[in-house]
Structure formats: C-alpha cells, structure tokens
PDB file of N, CA and C in Angstrom:
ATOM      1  N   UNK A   1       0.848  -1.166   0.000  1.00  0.00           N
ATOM      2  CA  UNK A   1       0.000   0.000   0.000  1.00  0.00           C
ATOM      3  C   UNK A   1       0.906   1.246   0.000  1.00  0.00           C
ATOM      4  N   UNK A   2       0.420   2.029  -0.728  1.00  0.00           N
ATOM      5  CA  UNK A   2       1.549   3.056  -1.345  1.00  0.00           C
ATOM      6  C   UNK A   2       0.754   4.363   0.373  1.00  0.00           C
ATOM      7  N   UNK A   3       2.359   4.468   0.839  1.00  0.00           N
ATOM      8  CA  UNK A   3       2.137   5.251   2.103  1.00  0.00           C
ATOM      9  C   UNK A   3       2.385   4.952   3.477  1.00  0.00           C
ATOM     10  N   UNK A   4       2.518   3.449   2.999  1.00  0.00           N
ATOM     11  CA  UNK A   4       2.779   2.634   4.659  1.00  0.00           C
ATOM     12  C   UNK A   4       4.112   1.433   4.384  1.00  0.00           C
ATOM     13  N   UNK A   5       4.712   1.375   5.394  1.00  0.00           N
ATOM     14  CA  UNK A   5       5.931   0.830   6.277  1.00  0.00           C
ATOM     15  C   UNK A   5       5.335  -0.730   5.078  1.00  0.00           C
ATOM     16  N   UNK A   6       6.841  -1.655   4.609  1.00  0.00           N
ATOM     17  CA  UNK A   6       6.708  -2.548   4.358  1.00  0.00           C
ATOM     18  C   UNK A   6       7.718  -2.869   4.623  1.00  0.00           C
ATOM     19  N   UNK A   7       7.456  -4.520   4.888  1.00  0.00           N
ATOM     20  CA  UNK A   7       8.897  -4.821   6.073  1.00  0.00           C
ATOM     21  C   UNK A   7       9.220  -6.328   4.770  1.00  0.00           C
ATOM     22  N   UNK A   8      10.955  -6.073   4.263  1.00  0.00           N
ATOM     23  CA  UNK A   8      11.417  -7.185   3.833  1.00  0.00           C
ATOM     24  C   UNK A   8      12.526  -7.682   4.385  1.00  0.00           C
ATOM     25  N   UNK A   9      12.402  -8.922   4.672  1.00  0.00           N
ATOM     26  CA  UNK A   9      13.550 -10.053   5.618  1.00  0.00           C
ATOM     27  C   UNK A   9      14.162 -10.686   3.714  1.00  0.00           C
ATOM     28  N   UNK A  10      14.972 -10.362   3.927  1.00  0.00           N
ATOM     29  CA  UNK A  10      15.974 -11.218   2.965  1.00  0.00           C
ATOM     30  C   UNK A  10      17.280 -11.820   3.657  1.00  0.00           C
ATOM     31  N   UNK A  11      17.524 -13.137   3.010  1.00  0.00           N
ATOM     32  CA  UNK A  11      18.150 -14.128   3.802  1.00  0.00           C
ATOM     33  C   UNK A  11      19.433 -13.971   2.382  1.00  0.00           C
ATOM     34  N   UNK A  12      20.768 -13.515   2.280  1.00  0.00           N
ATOM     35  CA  UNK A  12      21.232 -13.621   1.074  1.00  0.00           C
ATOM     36  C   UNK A  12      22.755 -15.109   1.693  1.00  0.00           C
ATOM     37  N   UNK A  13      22.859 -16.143   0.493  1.00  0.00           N
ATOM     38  CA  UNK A  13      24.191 -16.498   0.345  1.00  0.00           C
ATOM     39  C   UNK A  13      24.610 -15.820  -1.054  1.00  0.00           C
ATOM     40  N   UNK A  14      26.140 -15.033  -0.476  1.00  0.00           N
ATOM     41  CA  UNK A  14      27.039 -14.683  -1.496  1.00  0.00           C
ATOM     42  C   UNK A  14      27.069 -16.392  -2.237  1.00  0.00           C
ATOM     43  N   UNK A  15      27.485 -15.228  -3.687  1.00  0.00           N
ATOM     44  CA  UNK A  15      28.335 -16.761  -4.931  1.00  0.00           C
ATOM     45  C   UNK A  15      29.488 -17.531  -4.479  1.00  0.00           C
ATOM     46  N   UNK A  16      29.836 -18.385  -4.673  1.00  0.00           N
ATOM     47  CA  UNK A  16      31.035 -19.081  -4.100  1.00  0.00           C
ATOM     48  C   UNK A  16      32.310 -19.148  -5.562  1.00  0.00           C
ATOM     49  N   UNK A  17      33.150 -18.929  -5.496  1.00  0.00           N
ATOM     50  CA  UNK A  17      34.510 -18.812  -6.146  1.00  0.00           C
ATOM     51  C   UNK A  17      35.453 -19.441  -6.146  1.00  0.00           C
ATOM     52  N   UNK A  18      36.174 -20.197  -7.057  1.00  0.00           N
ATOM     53  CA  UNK A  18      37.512 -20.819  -6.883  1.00  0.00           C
ATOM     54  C   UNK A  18      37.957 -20.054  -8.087  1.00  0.00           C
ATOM     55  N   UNK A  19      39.045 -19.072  -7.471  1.00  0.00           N
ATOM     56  CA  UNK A  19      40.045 -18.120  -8.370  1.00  0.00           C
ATOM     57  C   UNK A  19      38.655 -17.095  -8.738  1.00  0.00           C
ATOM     58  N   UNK A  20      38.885 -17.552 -10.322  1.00  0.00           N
ATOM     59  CA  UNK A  20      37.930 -16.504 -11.127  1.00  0.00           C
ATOM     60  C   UNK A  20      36.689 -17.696 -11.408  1.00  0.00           C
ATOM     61  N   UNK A  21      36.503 -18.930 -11.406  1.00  0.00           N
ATOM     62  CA  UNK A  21      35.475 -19.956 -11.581  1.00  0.00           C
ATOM     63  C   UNK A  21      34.166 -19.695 -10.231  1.00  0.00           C
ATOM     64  N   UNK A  22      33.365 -19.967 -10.739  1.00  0.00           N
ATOM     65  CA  UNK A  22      31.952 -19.911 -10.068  1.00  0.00           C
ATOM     66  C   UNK A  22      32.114 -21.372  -9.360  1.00  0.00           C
ATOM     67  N   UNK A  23      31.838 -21.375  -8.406  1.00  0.00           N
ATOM     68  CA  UNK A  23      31.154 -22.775  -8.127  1.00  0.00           C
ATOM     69  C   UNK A  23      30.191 -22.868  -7.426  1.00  0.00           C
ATOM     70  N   UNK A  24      29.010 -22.125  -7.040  1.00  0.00           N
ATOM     71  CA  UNK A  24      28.081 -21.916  -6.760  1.00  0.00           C
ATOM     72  C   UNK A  24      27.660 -20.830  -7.243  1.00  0.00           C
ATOM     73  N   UNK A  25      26.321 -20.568  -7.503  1.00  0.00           N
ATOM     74  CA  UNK A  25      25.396 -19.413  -7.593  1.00  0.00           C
ATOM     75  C   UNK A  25      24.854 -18.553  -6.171  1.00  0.00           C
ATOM     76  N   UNK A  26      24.572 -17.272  -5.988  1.00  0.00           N
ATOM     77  CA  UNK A  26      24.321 -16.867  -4.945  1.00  0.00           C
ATOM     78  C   UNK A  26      22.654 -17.239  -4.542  1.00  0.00           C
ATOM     79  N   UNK A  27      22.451 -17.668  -3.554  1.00  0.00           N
ATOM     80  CA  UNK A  27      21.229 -17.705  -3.293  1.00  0.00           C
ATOM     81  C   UNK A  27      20.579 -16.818  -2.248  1.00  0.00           C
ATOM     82  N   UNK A  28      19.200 -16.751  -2.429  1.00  0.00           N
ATOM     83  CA  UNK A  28      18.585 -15.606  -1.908  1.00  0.00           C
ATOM     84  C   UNK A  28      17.148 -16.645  -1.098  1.00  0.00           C
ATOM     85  N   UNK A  29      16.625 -16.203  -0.300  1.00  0.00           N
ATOM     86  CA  UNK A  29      15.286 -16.046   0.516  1.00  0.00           C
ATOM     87  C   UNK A  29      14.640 -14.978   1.043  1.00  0.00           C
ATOM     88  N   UNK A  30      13.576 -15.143   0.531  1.00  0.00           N
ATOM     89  CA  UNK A  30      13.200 -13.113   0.590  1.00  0.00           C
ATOM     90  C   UNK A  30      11.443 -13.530   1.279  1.00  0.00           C
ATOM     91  N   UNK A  31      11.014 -12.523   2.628  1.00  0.00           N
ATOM     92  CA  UNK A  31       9.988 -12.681   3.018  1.00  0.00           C
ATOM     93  C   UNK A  31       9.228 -10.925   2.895  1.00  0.00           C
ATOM     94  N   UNK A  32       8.036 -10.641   2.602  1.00  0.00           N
ATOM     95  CA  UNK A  32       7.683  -9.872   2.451  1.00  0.00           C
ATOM     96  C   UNK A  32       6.092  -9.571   3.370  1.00  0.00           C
ATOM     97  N   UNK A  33       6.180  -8.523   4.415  1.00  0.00           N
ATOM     98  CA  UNK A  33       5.696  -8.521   5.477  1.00  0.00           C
ATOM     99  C   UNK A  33       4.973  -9.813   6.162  1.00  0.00           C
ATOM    100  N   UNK A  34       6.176 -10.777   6.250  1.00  0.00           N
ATOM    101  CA  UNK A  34       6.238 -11.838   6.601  1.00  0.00           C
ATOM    102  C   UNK A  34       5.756 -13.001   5.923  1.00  0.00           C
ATOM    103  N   UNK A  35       5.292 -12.812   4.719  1.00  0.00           N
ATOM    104  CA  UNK A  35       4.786 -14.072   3.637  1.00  0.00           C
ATOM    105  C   UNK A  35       5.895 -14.426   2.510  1.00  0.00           C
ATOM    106  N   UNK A  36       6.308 -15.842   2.778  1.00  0.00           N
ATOM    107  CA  UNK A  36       7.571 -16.036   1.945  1.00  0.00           C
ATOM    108  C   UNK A  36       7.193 -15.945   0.366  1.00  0.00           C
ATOM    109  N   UNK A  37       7.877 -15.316  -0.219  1.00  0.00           N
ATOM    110  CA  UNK A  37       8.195 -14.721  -1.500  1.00  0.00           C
ATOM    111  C   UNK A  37       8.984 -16.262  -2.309  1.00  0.00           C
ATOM    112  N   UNK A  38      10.296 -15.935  -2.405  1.00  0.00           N
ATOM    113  CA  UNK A  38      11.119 -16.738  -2.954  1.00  0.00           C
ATOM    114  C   UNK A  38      12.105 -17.616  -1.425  1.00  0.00           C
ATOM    115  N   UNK A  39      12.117 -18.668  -1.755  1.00  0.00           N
ATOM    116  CA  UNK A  39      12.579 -19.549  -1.057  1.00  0.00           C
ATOM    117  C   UNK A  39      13.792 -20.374  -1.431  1.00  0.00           C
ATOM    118  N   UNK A  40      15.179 -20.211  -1.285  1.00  0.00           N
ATOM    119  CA  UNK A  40      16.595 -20.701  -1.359  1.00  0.00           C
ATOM    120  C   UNK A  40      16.051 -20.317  -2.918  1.00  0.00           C
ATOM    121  N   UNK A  41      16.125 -19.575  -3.318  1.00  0.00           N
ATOM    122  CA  UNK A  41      16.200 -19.513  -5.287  1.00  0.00           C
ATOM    123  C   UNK A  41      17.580 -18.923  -5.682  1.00  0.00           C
ATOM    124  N   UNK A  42      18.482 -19.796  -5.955  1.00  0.00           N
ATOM    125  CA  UNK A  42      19.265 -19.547  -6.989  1.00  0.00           C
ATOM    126  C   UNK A  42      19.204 -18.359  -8.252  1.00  0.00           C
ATOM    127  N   UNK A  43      20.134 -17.273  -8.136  1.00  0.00           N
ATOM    128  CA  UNK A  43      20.278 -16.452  -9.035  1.00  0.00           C
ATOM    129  C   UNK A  43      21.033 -16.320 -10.368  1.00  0.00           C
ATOM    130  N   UNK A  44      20.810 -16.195 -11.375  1.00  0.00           N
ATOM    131  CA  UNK A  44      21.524 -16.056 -12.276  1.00  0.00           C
ATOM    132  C   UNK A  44      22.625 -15.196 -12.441  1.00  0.00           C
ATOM    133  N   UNK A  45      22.603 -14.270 -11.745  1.00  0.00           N
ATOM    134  CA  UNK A  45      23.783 -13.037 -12.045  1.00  0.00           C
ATOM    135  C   UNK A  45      23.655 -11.966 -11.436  1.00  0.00           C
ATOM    136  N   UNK A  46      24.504 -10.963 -11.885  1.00  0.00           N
ATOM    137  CA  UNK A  46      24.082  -9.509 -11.530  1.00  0.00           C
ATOM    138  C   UNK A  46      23.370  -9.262 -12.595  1.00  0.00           C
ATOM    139  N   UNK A  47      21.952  -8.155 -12.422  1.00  0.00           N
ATOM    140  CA  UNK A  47      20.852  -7.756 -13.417  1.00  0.00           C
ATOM    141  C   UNK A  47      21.388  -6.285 -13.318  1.00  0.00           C
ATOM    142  N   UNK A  48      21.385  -5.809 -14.906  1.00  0.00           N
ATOM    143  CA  UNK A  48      20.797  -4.148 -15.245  1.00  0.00           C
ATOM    144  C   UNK A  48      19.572  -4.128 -15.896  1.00  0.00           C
ATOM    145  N   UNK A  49      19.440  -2.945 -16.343  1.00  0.00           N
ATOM    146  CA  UNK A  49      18.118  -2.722 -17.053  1.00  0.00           C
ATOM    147  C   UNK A  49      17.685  -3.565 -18.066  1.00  0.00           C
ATOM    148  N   UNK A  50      16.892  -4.982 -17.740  1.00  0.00           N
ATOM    149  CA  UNK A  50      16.476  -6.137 -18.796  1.00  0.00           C
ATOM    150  C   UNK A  50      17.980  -6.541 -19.368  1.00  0.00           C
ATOM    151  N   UNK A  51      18.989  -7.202 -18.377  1.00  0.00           N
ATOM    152  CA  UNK A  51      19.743  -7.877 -18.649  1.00  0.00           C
ATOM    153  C   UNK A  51      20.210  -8.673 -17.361  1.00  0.00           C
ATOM    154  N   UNK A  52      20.707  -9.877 -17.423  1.00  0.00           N
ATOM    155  CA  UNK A  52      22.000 -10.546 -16.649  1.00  0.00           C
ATOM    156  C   UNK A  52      22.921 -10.941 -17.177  1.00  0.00           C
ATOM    157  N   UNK A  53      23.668 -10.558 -15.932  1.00  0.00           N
ATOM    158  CA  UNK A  53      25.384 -10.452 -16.743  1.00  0.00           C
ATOM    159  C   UNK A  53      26.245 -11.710 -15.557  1.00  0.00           C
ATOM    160  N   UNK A  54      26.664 -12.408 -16.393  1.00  0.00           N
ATOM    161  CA  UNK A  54      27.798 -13.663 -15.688  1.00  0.00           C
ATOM    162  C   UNK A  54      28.665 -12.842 -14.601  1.00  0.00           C
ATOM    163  N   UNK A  55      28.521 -14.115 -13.318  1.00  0.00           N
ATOM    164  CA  UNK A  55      29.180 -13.328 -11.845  1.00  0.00           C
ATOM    165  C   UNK A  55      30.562 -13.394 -12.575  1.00  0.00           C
ATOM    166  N   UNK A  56      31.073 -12.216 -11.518  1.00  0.00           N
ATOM    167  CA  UNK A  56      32.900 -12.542 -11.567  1.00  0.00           C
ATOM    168  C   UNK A  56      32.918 -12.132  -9.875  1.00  0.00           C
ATOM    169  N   UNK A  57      34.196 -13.263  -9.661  1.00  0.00           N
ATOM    170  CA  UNK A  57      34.620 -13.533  -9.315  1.00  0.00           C
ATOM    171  C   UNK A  57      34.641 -11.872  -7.892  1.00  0.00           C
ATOM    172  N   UNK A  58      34.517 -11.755  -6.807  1.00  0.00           N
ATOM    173  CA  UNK A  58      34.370 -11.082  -5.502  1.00  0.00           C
ATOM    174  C   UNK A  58      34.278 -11.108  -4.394  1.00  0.00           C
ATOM    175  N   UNK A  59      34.562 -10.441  -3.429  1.00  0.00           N
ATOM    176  CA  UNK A  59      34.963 -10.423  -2.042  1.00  0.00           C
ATOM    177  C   UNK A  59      33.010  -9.981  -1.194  1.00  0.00           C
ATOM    178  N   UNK A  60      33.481  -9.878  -0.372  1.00  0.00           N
ATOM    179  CA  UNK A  60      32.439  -9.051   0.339  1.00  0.00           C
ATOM    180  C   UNK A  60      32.171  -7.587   0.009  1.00  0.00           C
ATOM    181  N   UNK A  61      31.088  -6.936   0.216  1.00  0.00           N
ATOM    182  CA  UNK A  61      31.358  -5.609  -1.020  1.00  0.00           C
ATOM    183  C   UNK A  61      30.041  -4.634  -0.352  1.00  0.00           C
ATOM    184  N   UNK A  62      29.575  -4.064  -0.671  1.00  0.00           N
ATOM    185  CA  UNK A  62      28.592  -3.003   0.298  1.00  0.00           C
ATOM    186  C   UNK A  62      27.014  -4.056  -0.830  1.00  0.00           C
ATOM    187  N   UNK A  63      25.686  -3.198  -0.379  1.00  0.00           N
ATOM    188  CA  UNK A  63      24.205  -3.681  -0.788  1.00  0.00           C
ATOM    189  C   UNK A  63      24.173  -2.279  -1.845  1.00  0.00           C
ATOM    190  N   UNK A  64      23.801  -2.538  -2.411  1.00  0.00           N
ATOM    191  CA  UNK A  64      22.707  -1.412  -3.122  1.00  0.00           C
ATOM    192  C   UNK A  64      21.196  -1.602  -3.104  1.00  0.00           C
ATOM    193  N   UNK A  65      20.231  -0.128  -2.815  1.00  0.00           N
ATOM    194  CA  UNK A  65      19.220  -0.017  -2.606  1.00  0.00           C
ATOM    195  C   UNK A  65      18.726   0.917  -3.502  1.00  0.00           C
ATOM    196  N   UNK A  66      17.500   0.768  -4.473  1.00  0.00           N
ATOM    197  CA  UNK A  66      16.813   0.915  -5.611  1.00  0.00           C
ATOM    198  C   UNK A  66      15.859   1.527  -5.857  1.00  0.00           C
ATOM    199  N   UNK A  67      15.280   2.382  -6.124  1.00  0.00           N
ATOM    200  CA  UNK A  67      14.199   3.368  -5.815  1.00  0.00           C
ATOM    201  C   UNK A  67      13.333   3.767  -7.137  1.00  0.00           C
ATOM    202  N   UNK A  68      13.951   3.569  -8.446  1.00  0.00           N
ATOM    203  CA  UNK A  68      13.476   3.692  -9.640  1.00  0.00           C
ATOM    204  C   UNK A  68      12.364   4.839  -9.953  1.00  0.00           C
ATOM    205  N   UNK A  69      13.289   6.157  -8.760  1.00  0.00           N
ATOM    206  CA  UNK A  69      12.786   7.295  -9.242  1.00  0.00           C
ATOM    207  C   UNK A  69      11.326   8.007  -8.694  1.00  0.00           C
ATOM    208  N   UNK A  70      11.008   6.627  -7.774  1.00  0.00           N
ATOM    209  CA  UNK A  70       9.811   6.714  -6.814  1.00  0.00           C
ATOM    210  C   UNK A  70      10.297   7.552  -5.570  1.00  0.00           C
ATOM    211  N   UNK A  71       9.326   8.156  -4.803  1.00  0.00           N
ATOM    212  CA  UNK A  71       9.593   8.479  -3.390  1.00  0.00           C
ATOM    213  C   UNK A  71       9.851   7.667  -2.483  1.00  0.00           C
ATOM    214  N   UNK A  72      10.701   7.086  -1.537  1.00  0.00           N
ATOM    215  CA  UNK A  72      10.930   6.285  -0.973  1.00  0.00           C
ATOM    216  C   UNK A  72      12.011   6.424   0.031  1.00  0.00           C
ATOM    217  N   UNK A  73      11.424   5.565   1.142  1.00  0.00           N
ATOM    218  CA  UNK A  73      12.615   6.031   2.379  1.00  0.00           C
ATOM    219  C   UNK A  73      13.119   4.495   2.665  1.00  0.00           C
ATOM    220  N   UNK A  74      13.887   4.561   3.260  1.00  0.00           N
ATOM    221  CA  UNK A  74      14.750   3.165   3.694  1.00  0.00           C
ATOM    222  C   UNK A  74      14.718   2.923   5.555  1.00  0.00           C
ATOM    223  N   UNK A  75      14.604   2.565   5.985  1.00  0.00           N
ATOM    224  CA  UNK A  75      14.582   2.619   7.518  1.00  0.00           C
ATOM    225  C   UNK A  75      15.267   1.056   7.742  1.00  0.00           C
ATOM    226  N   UNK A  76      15.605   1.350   9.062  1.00  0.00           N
ATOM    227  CA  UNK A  76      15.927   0.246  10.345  1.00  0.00           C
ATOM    228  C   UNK A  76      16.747  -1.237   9.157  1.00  0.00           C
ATOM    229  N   UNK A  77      17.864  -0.960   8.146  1.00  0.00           N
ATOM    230  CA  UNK A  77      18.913  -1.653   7.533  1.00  0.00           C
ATOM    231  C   UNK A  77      19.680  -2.597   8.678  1.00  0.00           C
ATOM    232  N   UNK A  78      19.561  -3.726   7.958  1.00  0.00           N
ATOM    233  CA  UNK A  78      20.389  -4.331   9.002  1.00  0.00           C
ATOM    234  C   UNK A  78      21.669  -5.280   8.695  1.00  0.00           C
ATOM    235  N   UNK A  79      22.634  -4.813   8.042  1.00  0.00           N
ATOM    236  CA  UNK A  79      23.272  -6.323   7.458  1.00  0.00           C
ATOM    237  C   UNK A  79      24.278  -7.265   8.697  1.00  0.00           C
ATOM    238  N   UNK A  80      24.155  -8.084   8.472  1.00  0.00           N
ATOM    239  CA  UNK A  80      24.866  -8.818   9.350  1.00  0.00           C
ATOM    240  C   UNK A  80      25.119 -10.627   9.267  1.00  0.00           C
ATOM    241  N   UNK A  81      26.277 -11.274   9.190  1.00  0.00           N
ATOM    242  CA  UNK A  81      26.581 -12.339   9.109  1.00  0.00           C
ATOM    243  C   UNK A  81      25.251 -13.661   9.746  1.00  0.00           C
ATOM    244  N   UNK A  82      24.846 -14.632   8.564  1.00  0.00           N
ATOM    245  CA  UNK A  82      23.912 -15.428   9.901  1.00  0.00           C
ATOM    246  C   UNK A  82      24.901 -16.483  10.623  1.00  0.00           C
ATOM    247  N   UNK A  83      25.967 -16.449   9.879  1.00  0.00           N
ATOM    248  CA  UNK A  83      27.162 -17.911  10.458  1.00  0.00           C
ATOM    249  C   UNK A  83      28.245 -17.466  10.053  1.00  0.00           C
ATOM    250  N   UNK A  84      29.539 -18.254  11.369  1.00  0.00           N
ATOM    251  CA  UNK A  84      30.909 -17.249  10.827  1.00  0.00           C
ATOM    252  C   UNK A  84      31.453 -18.270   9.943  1.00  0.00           C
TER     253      UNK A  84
END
C-alpha cells in the first residue's frame, strides 16, 4: 500500500569462487511482510536494465538499494553475518 511501512527479511548467500570460476550461484530467501516470497532460489547473475550479466569472481562488497525514481525512504537496515 503506497504510504505505509513494508517490512522485507531477505536471507542472502554470497556466490562461491575458486580463483575466477563460479562454483556456486548466490542464493537468496526473501519474506515480504512476513509471507515467503522466494525460497533458497538460486540467481543467475548480476541484473541491469532487462539484462543478466555472468558473476565474476568477488569479495564481500557493500548492498545497493533501488528506488526507480519513486519516493521512498529506507529505515531500520540491518546487514549482518547469519554464520561465521
């Protein structure tokens, strides 16, 4: 509802890497004011505008957050490790 607080729990695993080789895909779990969305789904890549593009090879790295020009606020971010 355009005006009110929506709360998303995303569960992310980074891609896994040997050198510059993939050996896993990153997977994601995403809940949306608490009704599961996507569940362990495997990603294809990084996406731009109606494209995916093959992972390379990376460390740990900051989130980006997306707004597509809408009004929009971000509140109460939380990133943090679920296992060391």
């Amino acid at each position: 509802m355009p005006g009110a607080w929506q709360i998303y729990d995303i569960f992310w695993e980074a891609p896994k890497f040997d050198g510059d080789n993939l050996v896993s895909a990153a997977i994601v779990t995403v809940l949306h004011n608490g009704v599961l969305l996507h569940y362990h789904q495997a990603l294809l890549g990084p996406t731009g505008h109606r494209d995916v593009y093959a992972w390379k090879a990376h460390g740990d790295g900051p989130i980006k957050l997306q707004d597509h020009g809408d009004l929009v606020r971000f509140r109460n971010i939380w990133v943090r490790p679920l296992r060391s």
